[in-house]
N, C-alpha and C. Protein backbone atom coordinates (compact mmCIF):
# COMPACT_ATOMS: atom_id res chain seq x y z
N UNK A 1 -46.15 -11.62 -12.15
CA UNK A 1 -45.29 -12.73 -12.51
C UNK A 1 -43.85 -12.21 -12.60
N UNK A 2 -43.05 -13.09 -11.90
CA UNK A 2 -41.68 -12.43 -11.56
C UNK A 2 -40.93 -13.32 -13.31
N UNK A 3 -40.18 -12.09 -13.86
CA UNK A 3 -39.05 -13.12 -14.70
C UNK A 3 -37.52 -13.18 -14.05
N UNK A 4 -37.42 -14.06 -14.75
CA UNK A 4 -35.34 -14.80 -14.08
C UNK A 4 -34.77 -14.37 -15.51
N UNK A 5 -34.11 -13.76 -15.14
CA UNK A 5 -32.77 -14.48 -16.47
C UNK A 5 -31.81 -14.99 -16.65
N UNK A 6 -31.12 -15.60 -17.61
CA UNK A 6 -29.63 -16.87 -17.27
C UNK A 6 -28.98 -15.93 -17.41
N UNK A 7 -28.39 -16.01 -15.97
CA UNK A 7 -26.74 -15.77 -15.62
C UNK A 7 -25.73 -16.58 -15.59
N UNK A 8 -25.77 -17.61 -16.03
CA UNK A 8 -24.80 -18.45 -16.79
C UNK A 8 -23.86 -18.30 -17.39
N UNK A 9 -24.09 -17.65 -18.20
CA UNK A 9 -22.73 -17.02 -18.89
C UNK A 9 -21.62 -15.93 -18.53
N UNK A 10 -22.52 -14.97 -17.54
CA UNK A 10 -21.40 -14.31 -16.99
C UNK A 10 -20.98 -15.20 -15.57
N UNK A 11 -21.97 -15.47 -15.14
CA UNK A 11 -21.57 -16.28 -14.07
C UNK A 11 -20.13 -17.38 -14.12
N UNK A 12 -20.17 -18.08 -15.34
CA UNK A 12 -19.03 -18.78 -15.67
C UNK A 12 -18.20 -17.90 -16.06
N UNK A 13 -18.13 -16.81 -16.98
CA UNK A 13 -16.47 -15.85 -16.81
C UNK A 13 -16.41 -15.33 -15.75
N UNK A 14 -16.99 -15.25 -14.90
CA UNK A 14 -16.56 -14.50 -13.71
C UNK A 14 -16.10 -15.79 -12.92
N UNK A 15 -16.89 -16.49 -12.94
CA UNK A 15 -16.14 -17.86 -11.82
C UNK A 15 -14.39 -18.19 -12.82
N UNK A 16 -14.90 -18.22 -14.08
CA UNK A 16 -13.05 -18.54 -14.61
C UNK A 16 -12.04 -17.58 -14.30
N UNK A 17 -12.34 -16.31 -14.26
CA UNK A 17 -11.30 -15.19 -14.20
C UNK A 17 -11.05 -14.69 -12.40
N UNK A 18 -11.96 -14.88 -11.75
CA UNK A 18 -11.56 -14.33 -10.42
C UNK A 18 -10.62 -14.73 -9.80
N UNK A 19 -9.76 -14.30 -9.12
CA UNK A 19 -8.19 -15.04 -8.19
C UNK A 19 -9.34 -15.81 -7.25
N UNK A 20 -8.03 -16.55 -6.97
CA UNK A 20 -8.49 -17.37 -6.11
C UNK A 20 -8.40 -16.54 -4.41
N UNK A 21 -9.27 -17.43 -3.96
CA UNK A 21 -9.43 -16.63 -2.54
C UNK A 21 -8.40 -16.78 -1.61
N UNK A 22 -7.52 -17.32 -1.55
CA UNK A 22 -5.89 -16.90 -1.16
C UNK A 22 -5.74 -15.36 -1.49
N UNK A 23 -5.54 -15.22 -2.87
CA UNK A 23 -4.80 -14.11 -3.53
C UNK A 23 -5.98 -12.86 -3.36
N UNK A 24 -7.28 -12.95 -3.34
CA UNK A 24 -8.01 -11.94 -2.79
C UNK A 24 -7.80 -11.47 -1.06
N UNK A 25 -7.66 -12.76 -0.16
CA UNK A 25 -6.94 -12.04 0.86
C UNK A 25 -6.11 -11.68 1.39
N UNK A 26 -4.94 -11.98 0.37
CA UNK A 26 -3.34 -11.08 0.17
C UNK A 26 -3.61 -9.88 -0.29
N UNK A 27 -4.78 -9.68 -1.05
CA UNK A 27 -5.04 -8.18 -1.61
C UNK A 27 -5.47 -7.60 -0.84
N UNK A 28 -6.52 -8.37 0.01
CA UNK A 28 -7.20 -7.13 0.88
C UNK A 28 -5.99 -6.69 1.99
N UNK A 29 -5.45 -7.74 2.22
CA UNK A 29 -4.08 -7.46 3.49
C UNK A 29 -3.36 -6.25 3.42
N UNK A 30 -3.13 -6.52 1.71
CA UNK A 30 -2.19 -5.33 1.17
C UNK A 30 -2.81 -4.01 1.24
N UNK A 31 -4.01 -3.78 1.11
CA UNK A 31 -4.93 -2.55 1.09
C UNK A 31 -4.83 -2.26 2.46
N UNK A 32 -4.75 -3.25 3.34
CA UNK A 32 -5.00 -2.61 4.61
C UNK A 32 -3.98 -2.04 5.44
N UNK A 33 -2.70 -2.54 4.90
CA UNK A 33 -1.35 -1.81 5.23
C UNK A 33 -1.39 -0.52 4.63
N UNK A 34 -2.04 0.05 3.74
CA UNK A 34 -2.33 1.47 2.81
C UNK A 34 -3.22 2.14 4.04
N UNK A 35 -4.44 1.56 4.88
CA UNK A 35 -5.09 2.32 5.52
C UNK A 35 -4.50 2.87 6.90
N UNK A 36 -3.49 2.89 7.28
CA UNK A 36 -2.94 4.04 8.07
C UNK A 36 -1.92 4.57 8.07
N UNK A 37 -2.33 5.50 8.71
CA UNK A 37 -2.43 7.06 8.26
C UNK A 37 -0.83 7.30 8.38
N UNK A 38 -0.32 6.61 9.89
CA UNK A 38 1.59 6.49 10.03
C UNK A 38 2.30 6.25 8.96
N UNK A 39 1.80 4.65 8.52
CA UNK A 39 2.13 4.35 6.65
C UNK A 39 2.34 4.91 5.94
N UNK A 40 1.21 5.48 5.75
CA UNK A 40 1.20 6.01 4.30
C UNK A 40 1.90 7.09 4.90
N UNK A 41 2.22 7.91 5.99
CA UNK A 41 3.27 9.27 5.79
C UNK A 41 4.05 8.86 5.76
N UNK A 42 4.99 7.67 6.28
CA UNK A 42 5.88 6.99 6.06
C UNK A 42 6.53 7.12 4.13
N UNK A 43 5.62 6.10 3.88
CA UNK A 43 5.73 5.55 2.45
C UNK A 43 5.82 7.17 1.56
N UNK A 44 5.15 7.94 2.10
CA UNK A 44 5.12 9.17 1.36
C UNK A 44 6.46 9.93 1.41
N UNK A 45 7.28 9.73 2.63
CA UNK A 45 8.11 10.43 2.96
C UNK A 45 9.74 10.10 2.52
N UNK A 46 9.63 8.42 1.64
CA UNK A 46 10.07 8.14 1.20
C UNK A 46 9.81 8.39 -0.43
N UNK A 47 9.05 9.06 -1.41
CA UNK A 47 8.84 9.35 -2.32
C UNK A 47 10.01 10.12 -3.07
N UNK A 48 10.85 10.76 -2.51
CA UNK A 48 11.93 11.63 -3.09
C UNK A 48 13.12 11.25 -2.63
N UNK A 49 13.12 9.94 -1.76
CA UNK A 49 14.64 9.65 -1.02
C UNK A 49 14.63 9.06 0.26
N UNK A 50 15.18 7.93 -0.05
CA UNK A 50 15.60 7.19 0.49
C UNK A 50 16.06 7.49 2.51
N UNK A 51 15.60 7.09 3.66
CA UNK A 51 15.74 7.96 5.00
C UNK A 51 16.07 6.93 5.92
N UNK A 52 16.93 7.33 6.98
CA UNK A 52 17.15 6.56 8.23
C UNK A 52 15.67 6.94 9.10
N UNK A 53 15.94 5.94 10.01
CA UNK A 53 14.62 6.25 10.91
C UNK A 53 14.59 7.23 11.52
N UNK A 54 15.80 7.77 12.29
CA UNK A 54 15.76 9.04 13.02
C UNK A 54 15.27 10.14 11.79
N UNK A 55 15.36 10.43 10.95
CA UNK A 55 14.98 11.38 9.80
C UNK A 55 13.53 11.33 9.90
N UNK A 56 12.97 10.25 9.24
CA UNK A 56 11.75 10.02 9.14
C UNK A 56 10.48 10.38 10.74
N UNK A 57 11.29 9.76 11.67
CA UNK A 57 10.61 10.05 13.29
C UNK A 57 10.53 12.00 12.77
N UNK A 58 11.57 12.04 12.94
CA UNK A 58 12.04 14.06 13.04
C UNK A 58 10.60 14.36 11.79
N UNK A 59 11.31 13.88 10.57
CA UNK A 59 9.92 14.58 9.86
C UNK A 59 8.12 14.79 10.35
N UNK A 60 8.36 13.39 10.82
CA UNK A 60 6.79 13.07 11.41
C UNK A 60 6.58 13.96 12.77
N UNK A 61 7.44 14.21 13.21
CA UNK A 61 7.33 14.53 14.90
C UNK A 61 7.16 13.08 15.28
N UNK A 62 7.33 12.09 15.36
CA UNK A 62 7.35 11.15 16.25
C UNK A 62 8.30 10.33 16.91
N UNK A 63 8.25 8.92 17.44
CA UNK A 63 9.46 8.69 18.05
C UNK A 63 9.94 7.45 17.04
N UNK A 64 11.41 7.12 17.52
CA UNK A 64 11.98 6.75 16.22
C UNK A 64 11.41 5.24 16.70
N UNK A 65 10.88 4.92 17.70
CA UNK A 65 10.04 3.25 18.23
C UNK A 65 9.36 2.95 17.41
N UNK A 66 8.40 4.12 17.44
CA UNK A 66 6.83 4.00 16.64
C UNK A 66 7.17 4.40 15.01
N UNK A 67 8.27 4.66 14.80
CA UNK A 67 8.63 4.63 13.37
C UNK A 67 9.39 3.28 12.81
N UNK A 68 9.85 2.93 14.08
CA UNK A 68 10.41 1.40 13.43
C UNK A 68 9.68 0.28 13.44
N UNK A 69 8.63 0.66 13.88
CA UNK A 69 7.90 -0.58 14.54
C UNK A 69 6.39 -0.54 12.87
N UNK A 70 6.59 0.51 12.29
CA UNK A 70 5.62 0.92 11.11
C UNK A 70 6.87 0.29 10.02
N UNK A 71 7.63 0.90 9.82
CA UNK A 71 8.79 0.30 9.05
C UNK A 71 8.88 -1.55 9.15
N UNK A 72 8.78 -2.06 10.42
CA UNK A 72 8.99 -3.46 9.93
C UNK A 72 7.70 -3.93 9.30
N UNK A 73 6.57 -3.16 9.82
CA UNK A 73 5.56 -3.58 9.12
C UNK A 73 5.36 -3.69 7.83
N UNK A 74 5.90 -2.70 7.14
CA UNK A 74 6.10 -1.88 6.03
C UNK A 74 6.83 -2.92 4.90
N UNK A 75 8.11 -3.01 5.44
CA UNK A 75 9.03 -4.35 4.89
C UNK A 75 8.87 -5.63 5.49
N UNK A 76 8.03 -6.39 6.12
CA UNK A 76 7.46 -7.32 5.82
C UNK A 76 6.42 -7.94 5.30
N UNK A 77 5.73 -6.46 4.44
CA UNK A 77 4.93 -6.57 3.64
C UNK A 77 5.71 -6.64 2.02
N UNK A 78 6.83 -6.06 2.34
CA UNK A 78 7.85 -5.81 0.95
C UNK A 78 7.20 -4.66 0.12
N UNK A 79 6.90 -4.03 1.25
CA UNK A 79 6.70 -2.43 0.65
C UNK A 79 7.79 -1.26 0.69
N UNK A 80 8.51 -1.52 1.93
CA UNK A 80 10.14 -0.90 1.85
C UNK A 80 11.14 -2.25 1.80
N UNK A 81 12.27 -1.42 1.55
CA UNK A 81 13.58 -2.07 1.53
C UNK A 81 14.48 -1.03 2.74
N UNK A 82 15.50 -1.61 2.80
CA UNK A 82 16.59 -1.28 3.02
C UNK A 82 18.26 -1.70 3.43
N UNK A 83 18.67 -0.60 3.63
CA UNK A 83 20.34 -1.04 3.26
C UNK A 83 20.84 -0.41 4.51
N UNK A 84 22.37 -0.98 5.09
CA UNK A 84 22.64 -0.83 6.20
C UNK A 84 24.36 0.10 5.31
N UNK A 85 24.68 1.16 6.33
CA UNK A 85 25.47 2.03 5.95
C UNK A 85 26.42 2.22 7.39
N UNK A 86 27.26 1.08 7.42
CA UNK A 86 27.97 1.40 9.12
C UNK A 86 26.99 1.02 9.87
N UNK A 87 26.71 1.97 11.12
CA UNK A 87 25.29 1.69 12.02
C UNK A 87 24.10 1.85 11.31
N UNK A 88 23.58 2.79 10.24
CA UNK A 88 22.78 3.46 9.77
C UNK A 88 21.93 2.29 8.87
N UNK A 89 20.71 2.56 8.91
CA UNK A 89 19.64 1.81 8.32
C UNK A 89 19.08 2.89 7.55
N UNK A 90 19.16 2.52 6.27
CA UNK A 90 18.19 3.06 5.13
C UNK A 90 17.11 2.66 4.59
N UNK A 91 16.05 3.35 4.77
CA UNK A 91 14.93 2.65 3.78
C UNK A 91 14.38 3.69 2.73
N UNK A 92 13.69 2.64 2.01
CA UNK A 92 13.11 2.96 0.33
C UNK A 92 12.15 2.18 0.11
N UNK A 93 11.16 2.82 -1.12
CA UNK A 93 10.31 2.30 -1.54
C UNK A 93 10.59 0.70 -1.70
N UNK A 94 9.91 -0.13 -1.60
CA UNK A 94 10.72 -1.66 -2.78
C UNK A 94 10.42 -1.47 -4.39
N UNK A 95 9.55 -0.85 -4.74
CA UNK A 95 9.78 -0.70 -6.16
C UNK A 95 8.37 -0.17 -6.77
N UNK A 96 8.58 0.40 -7.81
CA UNK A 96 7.62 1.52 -8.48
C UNK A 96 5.87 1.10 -8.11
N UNK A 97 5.78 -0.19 -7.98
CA UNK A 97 4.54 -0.43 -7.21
C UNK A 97 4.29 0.05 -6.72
N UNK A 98 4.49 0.41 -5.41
CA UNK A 98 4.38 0.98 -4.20
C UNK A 98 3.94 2.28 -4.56
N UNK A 99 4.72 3.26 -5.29
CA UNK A 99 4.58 4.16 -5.59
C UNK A 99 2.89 4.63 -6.75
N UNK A 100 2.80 3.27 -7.46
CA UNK A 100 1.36 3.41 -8.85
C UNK A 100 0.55 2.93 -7.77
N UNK A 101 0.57 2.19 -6.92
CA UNK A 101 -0.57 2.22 -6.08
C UNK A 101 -0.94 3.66 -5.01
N UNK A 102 0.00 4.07 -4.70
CA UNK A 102 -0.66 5.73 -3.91
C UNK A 102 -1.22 6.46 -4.67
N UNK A 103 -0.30 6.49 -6.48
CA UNK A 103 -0.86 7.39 -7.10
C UNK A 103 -2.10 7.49 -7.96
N UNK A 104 -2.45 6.29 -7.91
CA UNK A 104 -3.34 5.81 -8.30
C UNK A 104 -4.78 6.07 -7.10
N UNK A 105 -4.48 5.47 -6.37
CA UNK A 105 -5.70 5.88 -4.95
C UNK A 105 -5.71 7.72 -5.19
N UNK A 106 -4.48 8.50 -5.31
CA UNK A 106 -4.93 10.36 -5.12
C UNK A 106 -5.26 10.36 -6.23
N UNK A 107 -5.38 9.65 -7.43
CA UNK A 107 -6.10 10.07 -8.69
C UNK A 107 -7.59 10.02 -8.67
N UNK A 108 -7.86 8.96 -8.20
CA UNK A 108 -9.00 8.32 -7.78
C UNK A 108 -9.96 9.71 -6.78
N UNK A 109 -9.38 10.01 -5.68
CA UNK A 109 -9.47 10.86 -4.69
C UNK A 109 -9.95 11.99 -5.52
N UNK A 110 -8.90 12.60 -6.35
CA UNK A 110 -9.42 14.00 -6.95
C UNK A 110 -10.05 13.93 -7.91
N UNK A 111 -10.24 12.84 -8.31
CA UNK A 111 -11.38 12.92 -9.65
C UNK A 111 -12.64 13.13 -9.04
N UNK A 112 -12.47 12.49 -7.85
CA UNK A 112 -13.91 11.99 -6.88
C UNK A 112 -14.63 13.51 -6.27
N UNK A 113 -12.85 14.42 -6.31
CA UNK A 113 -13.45 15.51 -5.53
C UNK A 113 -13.98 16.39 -6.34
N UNK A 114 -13.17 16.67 -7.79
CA UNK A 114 -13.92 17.41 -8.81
C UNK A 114 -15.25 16.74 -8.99
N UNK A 115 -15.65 16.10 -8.70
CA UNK A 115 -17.05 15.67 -9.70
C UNK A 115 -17.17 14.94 -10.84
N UNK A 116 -16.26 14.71 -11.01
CA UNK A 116 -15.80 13.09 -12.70
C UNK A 116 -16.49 12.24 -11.86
């Protein structure tokens, strides 16, 4: 004889508290701009200062196309900013977010790798 039990009650705080499914697939969107690998060296490479694209290409070894073309991605997610200096384009984090979400995922990472 099989038993059930009422899930009712969590069932209703969980149906009251969950975002709505808009805002769960703005989240997942956002996670998925985190999963490559260009990005995130990108976003990383901005961690200590602020870079034109030619900088950032040079750091990466890559070309400054495929660095701008990650960059608009980047800030039309409103994950960078930037500011124009004469010809020169600067970008930066958009704001400490950006930053508690990486550090948060390598916390995650090395806890995972020690064994916690």
């Amino acid at each position: 004889m099989s038993r059930t039990h009422d899930h009712s009650g969590i069932l209703k705080k969980v149906k009251d508290e969950i975002p709505s499914d808009e805002l769960i697939c703005d989240l997942a969107d956002l996670f998925k701009l985190f999963g490559d690998t260009t990005r995130a060296k990108i976003l990383f490479s901005l961690f200590e200062s602020e870079m034109c694209v030619c900088a950032i290409a040079e750091f990466l070894g890559m070309t400054q196309s495929a660095i701008s073309h990650q960059l608009k991605v980047l800030r039309d997610a409103n994950l960078v900013g930037s500011r124009r200096e004469g010809k020169t384009i600067y970008y930066f984090l958009a704001d400490d977010h950006v930053r508690i979400i990486i550090d948060m995922g390598f916390e995650h990472l090395i806890e995972e790798r020690e064994g916690r």
